[in-house]
Protein backbone atom coordinates (compact mmCIF):
# COMPACT_ATOMS: atom_id res chain seq x y z
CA UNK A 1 15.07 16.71 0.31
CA UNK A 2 13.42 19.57 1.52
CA UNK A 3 9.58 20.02 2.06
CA UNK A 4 8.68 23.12 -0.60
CA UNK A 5 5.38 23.52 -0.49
CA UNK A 6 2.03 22.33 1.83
CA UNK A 7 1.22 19.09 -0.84
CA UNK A 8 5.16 17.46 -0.30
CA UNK A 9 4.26 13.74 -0.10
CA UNK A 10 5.97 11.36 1.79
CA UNK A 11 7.50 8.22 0.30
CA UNK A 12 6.58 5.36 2.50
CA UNK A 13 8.98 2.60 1.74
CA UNK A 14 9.57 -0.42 3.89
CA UNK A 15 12.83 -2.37 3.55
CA UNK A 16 14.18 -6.17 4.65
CA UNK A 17 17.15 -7.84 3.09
CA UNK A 18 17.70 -8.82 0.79
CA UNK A 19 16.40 -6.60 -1.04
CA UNK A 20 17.90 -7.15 -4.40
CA UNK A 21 15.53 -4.63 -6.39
CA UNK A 22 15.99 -1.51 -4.02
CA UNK A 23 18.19 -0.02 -6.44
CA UNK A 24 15.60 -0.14 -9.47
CA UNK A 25 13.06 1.18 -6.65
CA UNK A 26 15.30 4.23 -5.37
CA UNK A 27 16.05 5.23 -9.46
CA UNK A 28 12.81 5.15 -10.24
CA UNK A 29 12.11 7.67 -7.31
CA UNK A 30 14.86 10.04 -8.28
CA UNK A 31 13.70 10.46 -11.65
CA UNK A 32 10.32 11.65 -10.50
CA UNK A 33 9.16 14.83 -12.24
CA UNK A 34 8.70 16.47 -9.15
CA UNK A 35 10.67 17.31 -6.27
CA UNK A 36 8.08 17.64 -3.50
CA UNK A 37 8.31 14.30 -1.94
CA UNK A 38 10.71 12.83 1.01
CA UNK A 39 11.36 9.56 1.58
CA UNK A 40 10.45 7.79 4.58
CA UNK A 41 12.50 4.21 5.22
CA UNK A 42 11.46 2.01 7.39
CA UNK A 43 14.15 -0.99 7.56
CA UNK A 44 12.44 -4.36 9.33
CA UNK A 45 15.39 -6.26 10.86
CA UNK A 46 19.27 -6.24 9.67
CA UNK A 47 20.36 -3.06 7.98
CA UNK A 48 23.59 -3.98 6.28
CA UNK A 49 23.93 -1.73 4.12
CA UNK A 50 20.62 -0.48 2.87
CA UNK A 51 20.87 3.36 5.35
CA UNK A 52 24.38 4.08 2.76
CA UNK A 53 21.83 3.07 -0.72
CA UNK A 54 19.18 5.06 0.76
CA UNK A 55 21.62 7.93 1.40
CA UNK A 56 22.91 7.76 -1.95
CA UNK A 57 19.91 8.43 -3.75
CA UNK A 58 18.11 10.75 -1.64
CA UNK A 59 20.20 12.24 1.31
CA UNK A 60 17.74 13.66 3.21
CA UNK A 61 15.94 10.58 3.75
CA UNK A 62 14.25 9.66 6.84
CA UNK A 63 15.48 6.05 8.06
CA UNK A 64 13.27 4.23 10.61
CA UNK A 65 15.01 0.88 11.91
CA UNK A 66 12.74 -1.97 13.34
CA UNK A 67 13.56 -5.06 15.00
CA UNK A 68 13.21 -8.36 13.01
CA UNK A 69 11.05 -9.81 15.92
CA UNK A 70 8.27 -7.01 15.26
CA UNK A 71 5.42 -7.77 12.08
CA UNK A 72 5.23 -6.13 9.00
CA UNK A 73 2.18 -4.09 9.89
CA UNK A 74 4.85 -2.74 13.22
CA UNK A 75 7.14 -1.54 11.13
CA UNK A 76 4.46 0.26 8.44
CA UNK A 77 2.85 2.30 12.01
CA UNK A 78 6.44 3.14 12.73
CA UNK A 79 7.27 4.92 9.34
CA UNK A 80 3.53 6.11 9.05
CA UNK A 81 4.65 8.02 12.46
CA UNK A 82 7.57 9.76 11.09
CA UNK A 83 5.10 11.35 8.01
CA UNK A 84 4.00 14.68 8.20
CA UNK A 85 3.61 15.78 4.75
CA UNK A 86 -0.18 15.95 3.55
CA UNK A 87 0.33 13.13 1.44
CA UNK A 88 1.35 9.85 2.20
CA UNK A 89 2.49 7.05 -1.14
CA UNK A 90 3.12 3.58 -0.11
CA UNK A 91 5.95 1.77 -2.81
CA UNK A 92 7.27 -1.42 -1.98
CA UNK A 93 11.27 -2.23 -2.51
CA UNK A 94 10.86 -4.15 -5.43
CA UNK A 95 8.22 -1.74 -7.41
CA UNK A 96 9.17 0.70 -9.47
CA UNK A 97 7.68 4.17 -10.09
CA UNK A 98 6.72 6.08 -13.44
CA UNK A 99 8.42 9.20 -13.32
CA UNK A 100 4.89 10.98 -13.03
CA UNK A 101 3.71 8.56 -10.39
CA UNK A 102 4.02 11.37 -7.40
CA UNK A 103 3.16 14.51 -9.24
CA UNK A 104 -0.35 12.86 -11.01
CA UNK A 105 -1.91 11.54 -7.70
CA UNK A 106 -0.71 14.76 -5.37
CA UNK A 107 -2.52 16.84 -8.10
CA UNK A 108 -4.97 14.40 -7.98
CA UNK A 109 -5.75 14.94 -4.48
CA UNK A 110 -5.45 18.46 -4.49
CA UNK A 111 -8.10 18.91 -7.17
CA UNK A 112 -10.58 16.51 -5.35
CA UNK A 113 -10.46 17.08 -1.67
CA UNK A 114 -12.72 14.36 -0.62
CA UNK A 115 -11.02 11.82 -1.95
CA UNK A 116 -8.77 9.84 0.97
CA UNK A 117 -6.91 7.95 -1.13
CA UNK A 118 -6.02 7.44 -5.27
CA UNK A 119 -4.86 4.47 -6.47
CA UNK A 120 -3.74 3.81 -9.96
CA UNK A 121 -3.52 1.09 -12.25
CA UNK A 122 -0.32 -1.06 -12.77
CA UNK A 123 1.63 -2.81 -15.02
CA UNK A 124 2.98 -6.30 -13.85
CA UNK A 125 6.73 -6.80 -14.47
CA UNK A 126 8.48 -10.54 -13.33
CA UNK A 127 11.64 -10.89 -11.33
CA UNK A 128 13.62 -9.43 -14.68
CA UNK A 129 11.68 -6.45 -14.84
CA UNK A 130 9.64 -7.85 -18.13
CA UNK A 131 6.30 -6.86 -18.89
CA UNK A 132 3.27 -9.84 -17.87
CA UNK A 133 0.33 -7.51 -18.59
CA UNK A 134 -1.00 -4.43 -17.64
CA UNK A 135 -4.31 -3.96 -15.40
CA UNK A 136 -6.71 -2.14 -16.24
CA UNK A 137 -9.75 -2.35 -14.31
CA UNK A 138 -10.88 1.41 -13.69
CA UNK A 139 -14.04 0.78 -15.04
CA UNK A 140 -15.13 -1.01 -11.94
CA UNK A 141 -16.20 1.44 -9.30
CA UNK A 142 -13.42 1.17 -6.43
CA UNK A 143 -15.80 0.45 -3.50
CA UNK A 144 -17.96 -1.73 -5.63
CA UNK A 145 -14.80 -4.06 -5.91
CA UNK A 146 -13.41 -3.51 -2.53
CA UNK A 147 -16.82 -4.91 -1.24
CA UNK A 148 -15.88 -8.56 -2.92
CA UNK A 149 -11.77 -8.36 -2.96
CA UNK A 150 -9.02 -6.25 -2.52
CA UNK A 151 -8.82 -5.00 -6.02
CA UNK A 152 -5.88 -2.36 -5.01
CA UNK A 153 -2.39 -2.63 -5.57
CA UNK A 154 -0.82 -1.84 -2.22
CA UNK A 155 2.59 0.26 -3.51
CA UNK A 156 0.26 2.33 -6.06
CA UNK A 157 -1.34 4.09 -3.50
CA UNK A 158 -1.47 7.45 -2.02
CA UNK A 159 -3.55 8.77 0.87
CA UNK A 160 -4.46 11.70 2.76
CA UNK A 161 -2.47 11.78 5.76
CA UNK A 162 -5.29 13.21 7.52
CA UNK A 163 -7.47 10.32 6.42
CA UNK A 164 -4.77 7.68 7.81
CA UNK A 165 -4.88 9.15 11.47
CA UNK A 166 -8.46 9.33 11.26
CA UNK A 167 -8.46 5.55 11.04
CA UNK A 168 -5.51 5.14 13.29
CA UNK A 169 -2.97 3.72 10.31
CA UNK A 170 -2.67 -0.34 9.90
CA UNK A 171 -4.47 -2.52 12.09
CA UNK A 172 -2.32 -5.51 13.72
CA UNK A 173 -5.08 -7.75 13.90
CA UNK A 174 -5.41 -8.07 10.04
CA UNK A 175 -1.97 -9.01 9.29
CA UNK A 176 -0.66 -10.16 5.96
CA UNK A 177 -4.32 -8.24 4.83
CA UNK A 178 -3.45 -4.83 6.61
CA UNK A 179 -3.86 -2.97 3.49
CA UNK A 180 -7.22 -4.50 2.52
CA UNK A 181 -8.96 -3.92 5.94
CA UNK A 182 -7.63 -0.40 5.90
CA UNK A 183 -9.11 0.05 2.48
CA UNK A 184 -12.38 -1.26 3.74
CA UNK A 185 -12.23 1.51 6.99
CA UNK A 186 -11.29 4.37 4.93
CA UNK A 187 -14.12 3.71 2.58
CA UNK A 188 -16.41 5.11 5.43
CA UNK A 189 -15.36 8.23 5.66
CA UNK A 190 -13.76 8.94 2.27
CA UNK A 191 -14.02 8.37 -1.41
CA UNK A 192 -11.50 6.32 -3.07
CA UNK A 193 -10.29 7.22 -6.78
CA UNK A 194 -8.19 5.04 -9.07
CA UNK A 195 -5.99 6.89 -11.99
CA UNK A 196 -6.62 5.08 -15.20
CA UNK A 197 -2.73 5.16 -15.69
CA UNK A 198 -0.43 2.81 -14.55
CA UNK A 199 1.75 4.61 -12.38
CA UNK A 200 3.97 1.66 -10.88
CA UNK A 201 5.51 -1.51 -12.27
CA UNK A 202 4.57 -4.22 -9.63
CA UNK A 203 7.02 -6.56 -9.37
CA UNK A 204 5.81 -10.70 -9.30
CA UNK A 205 7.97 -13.11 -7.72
CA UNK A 206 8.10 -16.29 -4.89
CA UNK A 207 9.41 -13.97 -2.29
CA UNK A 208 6.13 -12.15 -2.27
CA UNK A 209 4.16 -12.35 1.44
CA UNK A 210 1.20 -12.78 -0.91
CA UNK A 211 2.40 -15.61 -2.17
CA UNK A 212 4.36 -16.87 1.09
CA UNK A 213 2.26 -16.04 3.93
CA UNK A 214 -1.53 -17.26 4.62
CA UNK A 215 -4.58 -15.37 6.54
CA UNK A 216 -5.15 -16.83 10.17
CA UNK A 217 -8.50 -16.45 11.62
CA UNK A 218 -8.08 -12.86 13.60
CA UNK A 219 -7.07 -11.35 9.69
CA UNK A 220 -9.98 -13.21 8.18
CA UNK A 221 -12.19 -11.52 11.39
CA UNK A 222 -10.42 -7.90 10.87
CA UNK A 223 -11.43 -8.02 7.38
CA UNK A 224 -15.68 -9.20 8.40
CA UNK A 225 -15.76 -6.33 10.88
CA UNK A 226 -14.15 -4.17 8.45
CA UNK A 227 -16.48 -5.21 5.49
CA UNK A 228 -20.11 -4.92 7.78
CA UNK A 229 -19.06 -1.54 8.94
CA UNK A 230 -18.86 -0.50 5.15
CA UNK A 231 -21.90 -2.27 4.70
CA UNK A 232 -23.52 -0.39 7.65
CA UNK A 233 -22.24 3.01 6.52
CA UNK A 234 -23.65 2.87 2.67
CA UNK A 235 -26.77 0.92 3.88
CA UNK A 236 -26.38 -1.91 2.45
CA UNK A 237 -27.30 -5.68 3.75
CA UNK A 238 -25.18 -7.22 6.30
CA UNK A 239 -25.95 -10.72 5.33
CA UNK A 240 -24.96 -9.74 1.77
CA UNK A 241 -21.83 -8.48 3.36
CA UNK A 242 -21.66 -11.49 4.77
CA UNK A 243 -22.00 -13.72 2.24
CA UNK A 244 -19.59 -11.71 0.07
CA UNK A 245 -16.83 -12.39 3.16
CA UNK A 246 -17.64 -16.10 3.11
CA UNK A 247 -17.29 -15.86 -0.69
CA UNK A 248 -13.40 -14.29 -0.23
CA UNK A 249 -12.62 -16.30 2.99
CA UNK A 250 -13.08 -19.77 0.97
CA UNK A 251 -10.10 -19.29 -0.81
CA UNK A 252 -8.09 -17.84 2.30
CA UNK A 253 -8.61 -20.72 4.18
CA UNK A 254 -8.08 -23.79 1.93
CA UNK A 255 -4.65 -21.62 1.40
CA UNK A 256 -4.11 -21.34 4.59
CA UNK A 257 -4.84 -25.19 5.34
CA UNK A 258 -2.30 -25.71 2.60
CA UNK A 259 0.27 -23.47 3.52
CA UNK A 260 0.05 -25.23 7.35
CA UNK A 261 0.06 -28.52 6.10
């Protein structure tokens, strides 16, 4: 698909088999109502036969292949290397887009230039694609909310590209929380906006990392630097910041004691 204009966005999407929703994923970006996005494919590990899907749907696709031995937050630098659009929207392969998902948040972003990054609500579909609920929380300010939890869904976000080299992409050290910590060092340079409309079915199931994978100590530590330099920048109390980090790492850690059990 051909860049046409200065505001194409770049789809970030990261792939690992099986992948058994990539199809729903890949329809729902071809029926976008705009045409000024390319996708960008990072596959993590065995390829099979994901390059001739990807192909399929959009054949100008970008397709970034990553060993199995390298993390998660590895292969999300690699694809975030091969974007040079001005926009950047992360969508995971078992999401699904609303067809005005990519045309609301680049106009989004070109009407409010200091906002880094938009977000947008989402409605929560299970492994059958069936509605659980819909979240709407935009009437809790973003940074307000990122000070306690991550309160933003990954795959319904879109950033600056000039925002994500400022902060030098995903950091290693907060694996399985990469997203979160990078929220948190964002927030220090740029405003964050939410769209009150959800813009991506999020898919729940037990194959999720959230629900499969546990924080070890250097995440839990990326995400306390993270949150005092926020803290520092809006001058605000470190030992609130603090206690606000012991008050999300409580949970992280019994998990993690369960999880390594």
């Amino acid at each position: 698909m051909e860049r046409e204009s200065l505001t194409a966005v770049d789809v970030l999407l990261p792939v690992r088999l099986p992948a058994p929703w990539l199809k729903e994923t890949l329809k729902g970006l071809s029926a976008q109502t705009t045409s000024l996005w390319h996708l960008v494919c990072v596959i993590h590990g065995d390829e099979g036969n994901i390059a001739d899907l990807i192909y399929k749907f959009a054949p100008n696709a970008t397709i970034v292949s990553v060993p199995a031995e390298r993390s998660f937050v590895d292969a999300l630098n690699a694809g975030l290397e091969k974007c040079d659009s001005q926009y950047i929207a992360r969508i995971d392969a078992d999401d699904i887009p609303e067809p005005e998902r990519i045309e609301a948040q680049s106009q989004f972003l070109d009407a409010n230039p200091s906002v880094g990054l938009v977000c947008s609500n989402v409605t929560w579909i299970d492994s059958d694609g069936d509605t659980i609920r819909v979240d709407r929380i935009d009437k809790l300010p973003i940074i307000k909310g990122l000070r306690w939890k991550n309160i933003i869904a990954h795959p319904s976000v879109m950033m600056r590209r000039q925002a994500v080299l400022e902060v030098d992409g995903y950091n290693e050290r907060a694996t399985h929380a990469e997203d979160y910590e990078m929220w948190l060092r964002l927030a220090t340079r740029w405003e964050l906006a939410r769209i009150e409309e959800p813009l991506i079915r999020y898919r729940v199931h037990d194959g999720q990392v959230t629900k499969t994978k546990s924080l070890q100590t250097k995440s839990r530590h990326a995400i306390l630097t993270a949150r005092l330099a926020l803290a520092r920048k809006r001058g605000e109390s470190v030992l609130a910041a603090r206690f606000r980090h012991a008050a999300w790492s409580t949970p992280q850690i019994l998990r993690c004691l369960k999880v390594n059990r």
